[in-house]
Every structure is written in C-alpha cells, then in structure tokens.
PDB file of N, CA and C in Angstrom:
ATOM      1  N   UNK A   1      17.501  12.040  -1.517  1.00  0.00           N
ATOM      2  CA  UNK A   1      18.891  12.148  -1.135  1.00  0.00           C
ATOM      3  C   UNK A   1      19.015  13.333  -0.190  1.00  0.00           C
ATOM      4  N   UNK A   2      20.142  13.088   0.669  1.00  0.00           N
ATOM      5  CA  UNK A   2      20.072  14.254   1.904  1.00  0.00           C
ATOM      6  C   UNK A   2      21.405  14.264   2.234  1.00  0.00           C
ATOM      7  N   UNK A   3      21.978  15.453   2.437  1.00  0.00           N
ATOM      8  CA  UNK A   3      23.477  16.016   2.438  1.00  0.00           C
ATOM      9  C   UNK A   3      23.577  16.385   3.940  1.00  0.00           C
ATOM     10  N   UNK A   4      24.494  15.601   4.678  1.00  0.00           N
ATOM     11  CA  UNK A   4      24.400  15.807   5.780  1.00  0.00           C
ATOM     12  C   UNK A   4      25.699  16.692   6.256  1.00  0.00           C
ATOM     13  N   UNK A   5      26.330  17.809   7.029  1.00  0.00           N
ATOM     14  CA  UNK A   5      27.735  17.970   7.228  1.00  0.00           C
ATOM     15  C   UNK A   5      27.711  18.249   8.870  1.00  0.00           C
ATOM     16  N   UNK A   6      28.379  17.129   9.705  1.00  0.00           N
ATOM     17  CA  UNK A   6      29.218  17.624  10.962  1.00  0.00           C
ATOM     18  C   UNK A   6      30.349  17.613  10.811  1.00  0.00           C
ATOM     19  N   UNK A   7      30.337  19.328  10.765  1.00  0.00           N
ATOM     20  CA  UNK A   7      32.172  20.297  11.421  1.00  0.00           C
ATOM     21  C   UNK A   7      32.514  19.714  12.776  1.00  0.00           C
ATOM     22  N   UNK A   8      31.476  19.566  13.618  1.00  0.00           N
ATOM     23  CA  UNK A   8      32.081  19.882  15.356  1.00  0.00           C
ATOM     24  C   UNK A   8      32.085  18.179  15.315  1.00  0.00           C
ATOM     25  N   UNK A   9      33.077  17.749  16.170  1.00  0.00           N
ATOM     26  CA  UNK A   9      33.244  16.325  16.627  1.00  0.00           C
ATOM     27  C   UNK A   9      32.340  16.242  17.398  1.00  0.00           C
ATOM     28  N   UNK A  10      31.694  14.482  17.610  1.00  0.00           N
ATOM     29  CA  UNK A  10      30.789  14.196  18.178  1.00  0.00           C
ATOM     30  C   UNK A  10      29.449  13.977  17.913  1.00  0.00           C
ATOM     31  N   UNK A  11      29.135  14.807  16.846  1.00  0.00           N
ATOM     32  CA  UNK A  11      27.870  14.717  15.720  1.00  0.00           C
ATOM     33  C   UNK A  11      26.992  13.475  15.698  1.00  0.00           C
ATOM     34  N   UNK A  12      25.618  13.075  15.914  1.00  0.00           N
ATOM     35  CA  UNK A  12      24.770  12.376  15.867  1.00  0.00           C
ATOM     36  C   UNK A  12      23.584  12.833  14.798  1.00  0.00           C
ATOM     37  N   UNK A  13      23.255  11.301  13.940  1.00  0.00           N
ATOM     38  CA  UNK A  13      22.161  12.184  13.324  1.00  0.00           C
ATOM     39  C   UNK A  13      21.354  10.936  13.821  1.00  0.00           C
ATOM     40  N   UNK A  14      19.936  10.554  13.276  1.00  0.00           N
ATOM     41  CA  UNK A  14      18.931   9.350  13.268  1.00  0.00           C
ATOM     42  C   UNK A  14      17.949   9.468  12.293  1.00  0.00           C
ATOM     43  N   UNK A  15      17.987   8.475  11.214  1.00  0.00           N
ATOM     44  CA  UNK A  15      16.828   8.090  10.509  1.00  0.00           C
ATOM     45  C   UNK A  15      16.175   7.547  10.765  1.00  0.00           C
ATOM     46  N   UNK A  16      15.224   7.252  10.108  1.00  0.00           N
ATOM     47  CA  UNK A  16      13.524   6.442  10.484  1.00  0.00           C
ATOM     48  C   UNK A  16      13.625   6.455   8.622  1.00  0.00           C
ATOM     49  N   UNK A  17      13.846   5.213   7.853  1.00  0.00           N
ATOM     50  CA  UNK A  17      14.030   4.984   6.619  1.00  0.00           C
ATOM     51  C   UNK A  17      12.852   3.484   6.487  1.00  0.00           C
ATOM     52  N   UNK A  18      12.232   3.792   5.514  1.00  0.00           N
ATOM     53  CA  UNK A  18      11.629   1.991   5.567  1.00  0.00           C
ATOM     54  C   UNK A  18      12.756   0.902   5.095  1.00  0.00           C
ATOM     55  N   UNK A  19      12.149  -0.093   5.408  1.00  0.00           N
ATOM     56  CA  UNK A  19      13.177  -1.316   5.960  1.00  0.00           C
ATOM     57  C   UNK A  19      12.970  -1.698   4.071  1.00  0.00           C
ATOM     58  N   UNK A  20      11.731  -1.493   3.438  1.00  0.00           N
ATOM     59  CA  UNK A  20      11.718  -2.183   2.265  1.00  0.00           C
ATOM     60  C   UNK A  20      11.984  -1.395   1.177  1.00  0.00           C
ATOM     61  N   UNK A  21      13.126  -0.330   1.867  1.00  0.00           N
ATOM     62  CA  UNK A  21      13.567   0.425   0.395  1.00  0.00           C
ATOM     63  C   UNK A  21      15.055   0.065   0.048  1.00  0.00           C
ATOM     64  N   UNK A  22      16.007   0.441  -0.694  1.00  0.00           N
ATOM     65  CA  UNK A  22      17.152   0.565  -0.703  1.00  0.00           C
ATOM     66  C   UNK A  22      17.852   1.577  -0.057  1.00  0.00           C
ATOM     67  N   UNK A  23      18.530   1.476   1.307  1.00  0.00           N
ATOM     68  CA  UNK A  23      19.324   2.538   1.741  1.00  0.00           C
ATOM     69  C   UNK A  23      21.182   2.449   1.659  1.00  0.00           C
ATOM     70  N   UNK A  24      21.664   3.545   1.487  1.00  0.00           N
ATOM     71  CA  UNK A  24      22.956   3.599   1.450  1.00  0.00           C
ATOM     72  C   UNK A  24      23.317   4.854   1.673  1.00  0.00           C
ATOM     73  N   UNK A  25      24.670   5.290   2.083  1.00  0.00           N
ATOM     74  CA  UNK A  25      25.469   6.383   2.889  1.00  0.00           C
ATOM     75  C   UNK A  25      26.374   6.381   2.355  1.00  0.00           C
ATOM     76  N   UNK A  26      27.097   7.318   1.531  1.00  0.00           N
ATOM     77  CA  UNK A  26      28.250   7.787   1.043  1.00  0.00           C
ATOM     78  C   UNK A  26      29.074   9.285   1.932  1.00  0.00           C
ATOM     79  N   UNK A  27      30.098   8.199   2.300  1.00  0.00           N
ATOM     80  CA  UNK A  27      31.039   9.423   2.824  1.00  0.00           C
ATOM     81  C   UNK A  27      31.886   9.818   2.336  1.00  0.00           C
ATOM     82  N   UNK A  28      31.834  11.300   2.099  1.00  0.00           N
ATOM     83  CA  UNK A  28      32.085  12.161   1.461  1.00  0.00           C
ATOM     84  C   UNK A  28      33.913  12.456   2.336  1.00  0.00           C
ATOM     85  N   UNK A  29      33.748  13.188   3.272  1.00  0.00           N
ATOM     86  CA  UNK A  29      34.668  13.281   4.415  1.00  0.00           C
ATOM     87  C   UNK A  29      34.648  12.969   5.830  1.00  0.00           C
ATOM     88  N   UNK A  30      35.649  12.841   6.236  1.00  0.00           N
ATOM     89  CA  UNK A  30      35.684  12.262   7.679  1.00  0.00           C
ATOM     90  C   UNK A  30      35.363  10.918   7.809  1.00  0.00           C
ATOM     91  N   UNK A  31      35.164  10.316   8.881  1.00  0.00           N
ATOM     92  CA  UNK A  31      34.783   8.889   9.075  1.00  0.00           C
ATOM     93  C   UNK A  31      33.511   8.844  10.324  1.00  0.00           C
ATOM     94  N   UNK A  32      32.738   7.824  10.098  1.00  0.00           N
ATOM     95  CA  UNK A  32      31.424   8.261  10.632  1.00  0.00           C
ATOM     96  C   UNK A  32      30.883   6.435  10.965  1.00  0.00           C
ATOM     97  N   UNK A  33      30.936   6.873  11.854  1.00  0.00           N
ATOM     98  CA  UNK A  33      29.639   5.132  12.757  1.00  0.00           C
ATOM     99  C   UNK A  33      28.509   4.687  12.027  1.00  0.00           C
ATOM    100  N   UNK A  34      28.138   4.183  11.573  1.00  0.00           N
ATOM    101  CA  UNK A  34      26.639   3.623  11.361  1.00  0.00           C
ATOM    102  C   UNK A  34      26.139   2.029  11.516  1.00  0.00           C
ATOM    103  N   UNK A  35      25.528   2.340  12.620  1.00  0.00           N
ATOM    104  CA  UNK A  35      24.509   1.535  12.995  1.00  0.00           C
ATOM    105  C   UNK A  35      25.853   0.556  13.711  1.00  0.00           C
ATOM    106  N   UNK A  36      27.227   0.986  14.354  1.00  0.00           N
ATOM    107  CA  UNK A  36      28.069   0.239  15.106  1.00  0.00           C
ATOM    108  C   UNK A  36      29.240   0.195  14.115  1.00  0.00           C
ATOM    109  N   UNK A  37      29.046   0.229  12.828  1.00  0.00           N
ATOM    110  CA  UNK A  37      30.155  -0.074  11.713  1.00  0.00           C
ATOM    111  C   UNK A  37      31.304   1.451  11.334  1.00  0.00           C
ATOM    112  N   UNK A  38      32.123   1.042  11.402  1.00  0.00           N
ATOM    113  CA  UNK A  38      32.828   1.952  11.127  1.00  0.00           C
ATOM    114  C   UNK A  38      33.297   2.469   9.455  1.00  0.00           C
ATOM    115  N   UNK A  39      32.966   3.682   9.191  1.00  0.00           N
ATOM    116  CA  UNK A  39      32.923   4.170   7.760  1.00  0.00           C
ATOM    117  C   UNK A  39      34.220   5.165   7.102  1.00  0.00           C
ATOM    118  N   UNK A  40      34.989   4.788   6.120  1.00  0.00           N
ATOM    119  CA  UNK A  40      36.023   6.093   6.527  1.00  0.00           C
ATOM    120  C   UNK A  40      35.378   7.023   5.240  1.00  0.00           C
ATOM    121  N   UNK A  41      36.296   7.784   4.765  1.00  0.00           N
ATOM    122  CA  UNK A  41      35.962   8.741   3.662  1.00  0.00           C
ATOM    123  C   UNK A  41      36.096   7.946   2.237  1.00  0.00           C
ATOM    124  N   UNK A  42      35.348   8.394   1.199  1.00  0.00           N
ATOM    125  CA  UNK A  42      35.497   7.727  -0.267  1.00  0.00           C
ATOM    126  C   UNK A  42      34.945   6.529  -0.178  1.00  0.00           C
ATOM    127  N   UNK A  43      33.448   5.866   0.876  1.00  0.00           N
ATOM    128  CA  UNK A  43      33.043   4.847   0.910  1.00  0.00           C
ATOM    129  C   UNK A  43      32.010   4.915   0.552  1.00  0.00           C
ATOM    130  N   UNK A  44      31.071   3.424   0.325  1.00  0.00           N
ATOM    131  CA  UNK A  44      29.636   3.560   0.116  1.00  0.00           C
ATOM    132  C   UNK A  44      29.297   2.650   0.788  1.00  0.00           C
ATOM    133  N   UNK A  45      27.984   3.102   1.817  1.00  0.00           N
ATOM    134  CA  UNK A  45      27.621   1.683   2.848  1.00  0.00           C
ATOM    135  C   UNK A  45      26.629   1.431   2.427  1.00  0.00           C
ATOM    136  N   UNK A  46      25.737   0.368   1.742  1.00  0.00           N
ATOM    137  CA  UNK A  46      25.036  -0.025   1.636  1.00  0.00           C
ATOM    138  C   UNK A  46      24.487  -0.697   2.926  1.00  0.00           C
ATOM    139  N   UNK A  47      22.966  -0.827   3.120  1.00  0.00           N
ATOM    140  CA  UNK A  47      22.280  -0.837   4.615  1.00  0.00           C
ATOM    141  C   UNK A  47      21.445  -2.167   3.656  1.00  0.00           C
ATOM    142  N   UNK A  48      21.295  -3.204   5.057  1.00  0.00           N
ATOM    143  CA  UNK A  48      20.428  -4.484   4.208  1.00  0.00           C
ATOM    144  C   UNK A  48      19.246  -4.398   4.637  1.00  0.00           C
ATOM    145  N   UNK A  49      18.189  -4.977   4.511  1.00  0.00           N
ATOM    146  CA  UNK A  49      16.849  -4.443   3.897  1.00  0.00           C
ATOM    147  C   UNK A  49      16.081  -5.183   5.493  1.00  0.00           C
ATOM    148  N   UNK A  50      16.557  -5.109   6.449  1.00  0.00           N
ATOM    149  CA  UNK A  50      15.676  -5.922   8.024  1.00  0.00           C
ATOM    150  C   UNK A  50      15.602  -4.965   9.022  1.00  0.00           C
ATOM    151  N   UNK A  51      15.691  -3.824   8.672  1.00  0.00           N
ATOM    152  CA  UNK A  51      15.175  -2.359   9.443  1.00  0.00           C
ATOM    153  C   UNK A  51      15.336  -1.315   9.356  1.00  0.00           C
ATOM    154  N   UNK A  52      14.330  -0.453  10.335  1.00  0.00           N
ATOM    155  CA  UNK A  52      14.026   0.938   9.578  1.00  0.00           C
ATOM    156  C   UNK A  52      14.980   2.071  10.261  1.00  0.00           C
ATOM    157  N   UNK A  53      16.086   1.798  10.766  1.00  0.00           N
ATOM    158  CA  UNK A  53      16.641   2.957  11.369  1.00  0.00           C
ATOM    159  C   UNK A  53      18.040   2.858  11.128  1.00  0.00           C
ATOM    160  N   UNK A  54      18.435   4.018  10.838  1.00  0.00           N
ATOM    161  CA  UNK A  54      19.980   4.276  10.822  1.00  0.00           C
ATOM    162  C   UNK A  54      20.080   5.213  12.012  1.00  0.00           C
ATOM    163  N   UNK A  55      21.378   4.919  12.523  1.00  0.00           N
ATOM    164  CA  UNK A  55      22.181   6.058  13.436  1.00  0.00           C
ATOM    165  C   UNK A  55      23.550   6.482  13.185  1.00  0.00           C
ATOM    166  N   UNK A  56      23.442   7.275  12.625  1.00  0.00           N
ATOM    167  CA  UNK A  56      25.196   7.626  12.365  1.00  0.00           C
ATOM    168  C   UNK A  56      25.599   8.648  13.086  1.00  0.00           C
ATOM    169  N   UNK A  57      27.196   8.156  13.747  1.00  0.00           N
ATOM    170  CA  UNK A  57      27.681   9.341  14.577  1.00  0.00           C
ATOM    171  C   UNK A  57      29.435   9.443  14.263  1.00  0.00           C
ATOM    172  N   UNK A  58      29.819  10.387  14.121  1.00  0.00           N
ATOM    173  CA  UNK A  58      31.285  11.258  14.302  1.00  0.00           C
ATOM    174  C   UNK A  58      32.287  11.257  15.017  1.00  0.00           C
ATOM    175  N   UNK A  59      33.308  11.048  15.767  1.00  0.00           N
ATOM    176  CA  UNK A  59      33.873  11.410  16.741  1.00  0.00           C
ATOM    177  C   UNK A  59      34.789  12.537  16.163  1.00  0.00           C
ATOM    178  N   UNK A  60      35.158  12.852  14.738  1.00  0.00           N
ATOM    179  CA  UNK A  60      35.982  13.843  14.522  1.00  0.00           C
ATOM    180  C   UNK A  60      35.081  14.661  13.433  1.00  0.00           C
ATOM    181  N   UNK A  61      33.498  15.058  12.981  1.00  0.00           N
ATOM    182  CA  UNK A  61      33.284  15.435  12.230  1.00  0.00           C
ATOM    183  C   UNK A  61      33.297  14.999  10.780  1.00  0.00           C
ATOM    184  N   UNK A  62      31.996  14.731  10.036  1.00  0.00           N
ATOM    185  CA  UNK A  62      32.254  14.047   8.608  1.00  0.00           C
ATOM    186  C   UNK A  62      31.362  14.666   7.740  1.00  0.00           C
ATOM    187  N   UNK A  63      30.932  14.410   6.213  1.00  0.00           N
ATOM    188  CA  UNK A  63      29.659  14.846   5.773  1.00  0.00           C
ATOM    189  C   UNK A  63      29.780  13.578   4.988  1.00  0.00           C
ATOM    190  N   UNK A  64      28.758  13.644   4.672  1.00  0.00           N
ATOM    191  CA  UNK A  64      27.614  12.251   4.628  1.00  0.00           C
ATOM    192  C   UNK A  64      26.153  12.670   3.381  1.00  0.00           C
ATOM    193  N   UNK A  65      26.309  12.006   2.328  1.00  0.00           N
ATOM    194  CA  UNK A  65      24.833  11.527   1.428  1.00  0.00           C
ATOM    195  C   UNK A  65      24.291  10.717   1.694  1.00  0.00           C
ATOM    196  N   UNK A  66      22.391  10.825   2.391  1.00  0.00           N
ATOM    197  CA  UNK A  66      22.232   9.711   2.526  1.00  0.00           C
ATOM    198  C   UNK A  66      21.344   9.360   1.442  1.00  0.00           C
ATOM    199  N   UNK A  67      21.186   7.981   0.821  1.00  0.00           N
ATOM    200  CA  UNK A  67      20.472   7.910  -0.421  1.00  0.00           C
ATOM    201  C   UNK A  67      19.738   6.973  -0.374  1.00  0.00           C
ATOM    202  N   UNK A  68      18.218   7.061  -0.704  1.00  0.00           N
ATOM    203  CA  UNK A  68      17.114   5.837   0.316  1.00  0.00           C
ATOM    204  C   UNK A  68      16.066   6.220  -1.459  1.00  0.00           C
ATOM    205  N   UNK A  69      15.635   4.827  -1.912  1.00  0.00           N
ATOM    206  CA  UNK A  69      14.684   5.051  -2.431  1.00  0.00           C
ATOM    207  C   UNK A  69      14.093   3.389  -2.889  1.00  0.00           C
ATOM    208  N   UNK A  70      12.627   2.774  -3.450  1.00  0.00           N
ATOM    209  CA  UNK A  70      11.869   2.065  -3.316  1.00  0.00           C
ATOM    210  C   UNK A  70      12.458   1.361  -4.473  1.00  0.00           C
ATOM    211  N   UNK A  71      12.533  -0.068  -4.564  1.00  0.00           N
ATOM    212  CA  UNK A  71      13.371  -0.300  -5.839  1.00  0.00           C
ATOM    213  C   UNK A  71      12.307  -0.825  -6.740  1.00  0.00           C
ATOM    214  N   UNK A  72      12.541  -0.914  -8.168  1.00  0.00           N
ATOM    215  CA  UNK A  72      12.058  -1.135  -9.160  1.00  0.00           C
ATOM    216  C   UNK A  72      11.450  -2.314  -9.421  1.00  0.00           C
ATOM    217  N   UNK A  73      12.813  -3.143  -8.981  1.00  0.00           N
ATOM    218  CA  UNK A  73      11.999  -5.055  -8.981  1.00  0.00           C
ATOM    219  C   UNK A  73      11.678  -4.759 -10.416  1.00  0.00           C
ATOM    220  N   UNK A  74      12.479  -4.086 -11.579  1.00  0.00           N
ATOM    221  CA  UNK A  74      12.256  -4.163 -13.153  1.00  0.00           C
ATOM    222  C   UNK A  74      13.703  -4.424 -13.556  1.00  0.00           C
ATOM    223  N   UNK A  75      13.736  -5.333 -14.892  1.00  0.00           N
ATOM    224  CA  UNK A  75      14.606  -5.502 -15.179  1.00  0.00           C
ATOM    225  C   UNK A  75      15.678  -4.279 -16.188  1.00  0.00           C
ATOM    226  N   UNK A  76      16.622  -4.478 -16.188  1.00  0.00           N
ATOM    227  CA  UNK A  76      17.254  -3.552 -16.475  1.00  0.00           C
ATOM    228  C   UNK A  76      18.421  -3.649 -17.777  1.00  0.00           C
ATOM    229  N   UNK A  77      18.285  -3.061 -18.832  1.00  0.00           N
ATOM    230  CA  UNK A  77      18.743  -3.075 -20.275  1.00  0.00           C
ATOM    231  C   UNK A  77      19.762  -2.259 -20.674  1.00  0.00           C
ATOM    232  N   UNK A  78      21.265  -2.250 -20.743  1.00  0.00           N
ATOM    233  CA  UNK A  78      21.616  -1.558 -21.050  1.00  0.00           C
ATOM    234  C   UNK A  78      22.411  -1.460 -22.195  1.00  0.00           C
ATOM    235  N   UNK A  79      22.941  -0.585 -23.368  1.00  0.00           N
ATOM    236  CA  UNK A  79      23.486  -0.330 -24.433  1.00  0.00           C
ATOM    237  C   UNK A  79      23.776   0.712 -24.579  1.00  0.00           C
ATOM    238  N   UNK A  80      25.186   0.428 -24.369  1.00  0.00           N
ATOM    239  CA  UNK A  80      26.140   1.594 -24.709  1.00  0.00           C
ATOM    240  C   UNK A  80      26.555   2.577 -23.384  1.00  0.00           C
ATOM    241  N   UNK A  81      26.139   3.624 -23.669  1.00  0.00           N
ATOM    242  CA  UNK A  81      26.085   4.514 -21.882  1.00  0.00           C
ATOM    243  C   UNK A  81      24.850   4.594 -21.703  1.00  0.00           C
ATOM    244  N   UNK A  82      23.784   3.784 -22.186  1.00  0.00           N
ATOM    245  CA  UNK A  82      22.343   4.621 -21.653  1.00  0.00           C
ATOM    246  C   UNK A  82      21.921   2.957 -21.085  1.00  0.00           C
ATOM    247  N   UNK A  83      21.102   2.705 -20.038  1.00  0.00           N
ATOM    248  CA  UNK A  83      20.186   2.166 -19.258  1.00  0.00           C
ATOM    249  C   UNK A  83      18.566   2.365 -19.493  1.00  0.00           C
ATOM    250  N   UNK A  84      17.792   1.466 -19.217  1.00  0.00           N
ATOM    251  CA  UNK A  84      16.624   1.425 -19.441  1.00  0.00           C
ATOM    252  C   UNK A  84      16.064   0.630 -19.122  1.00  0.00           C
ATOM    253  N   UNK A  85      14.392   0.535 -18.624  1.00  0.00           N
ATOM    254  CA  UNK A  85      13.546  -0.239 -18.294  1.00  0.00           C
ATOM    255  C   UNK A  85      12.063   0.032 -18.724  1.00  0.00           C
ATOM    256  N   UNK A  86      12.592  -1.344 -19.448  1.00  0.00           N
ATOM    257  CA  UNK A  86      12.764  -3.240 -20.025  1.00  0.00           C
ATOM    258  C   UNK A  86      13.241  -2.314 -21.631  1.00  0.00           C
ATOM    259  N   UNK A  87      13.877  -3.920 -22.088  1.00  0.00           N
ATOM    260  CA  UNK A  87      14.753  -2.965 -23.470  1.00  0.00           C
ATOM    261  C   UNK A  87      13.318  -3.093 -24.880  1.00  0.00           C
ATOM    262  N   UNK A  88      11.964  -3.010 -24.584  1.00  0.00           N
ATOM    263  CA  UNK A  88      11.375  -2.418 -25.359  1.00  0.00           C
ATOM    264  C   UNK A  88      11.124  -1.252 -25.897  1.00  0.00           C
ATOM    265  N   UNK A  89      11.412  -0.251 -24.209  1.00  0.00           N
ATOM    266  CA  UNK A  89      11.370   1.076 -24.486  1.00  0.00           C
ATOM    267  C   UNK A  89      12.409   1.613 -25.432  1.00  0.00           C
TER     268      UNK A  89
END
C-alpha cells in the first residue's frame, strides 16, 4: 500500500503494477484521473486485471491509497467478525 498526496494542482503520478494482481485506488481527497476515468473523494476504484499501468493525475490536487497485492485464489470462511482461509483452520 502507498499513500500518495498532491497539494499543488496538476499532479501526475505512474505505476508499473502487474496486470495479474489485484489493484485499487482509494481517494481519500480531492478528485483525481485514472487511467481517463474520473474519481471524486470517498471512492474506491478498483482496476481490472488486462494491464500493468496506472496513471493518475489532479487538476486541483488529491491524496490517494494505492493498494496492489497477488490474490489468494483460496476460499474464504467467515464467522462472526473473524475471516479465514479455508474454515479448517
């Protein structure tokens, strides 16, 4: 996970993320471009899995989580508030 913040308008960032992980962008504040789509604040963009690059850019300044990781492909058990994988454990 990576905490991104543009103050100054205009802000560009660029990833290089693999295409076969799970990526997504939570904006925090401001509203922010990615990959052509427009994002406002209190969102979550989920990115679909047919390439490896994000570009996100600003015209008024935003901050931005970006959150990228390899998925499990395990099934998933849950009871009560707790989660787990597979419900043997």
């Amino acid at each position: 996970m990576n905490r991104f913040s543009g103050e100054q308008p205009g802000g560009e960032v660029h990833f290089a993320l693999p295409s076969n992980w799970n990526n997504m962008v939570l904006m925090e504040e401001g509203t922010a471009t990615g990959n052509g789509r427009e994002a406002p604040a209190d969102h979550l963009v989920v990115f679909r899995n047919d390439g490896d690059e994000v570009d996100l850019s600003s015209a008024k300044g935003a901050t931005v989580l970006v959150h990228s990781g390899e998925p499990l492909n395990e099934s998933i058990a849950a009871y009560g508030p707790f989660m787990m994988t597979p419900m043997m454990r």
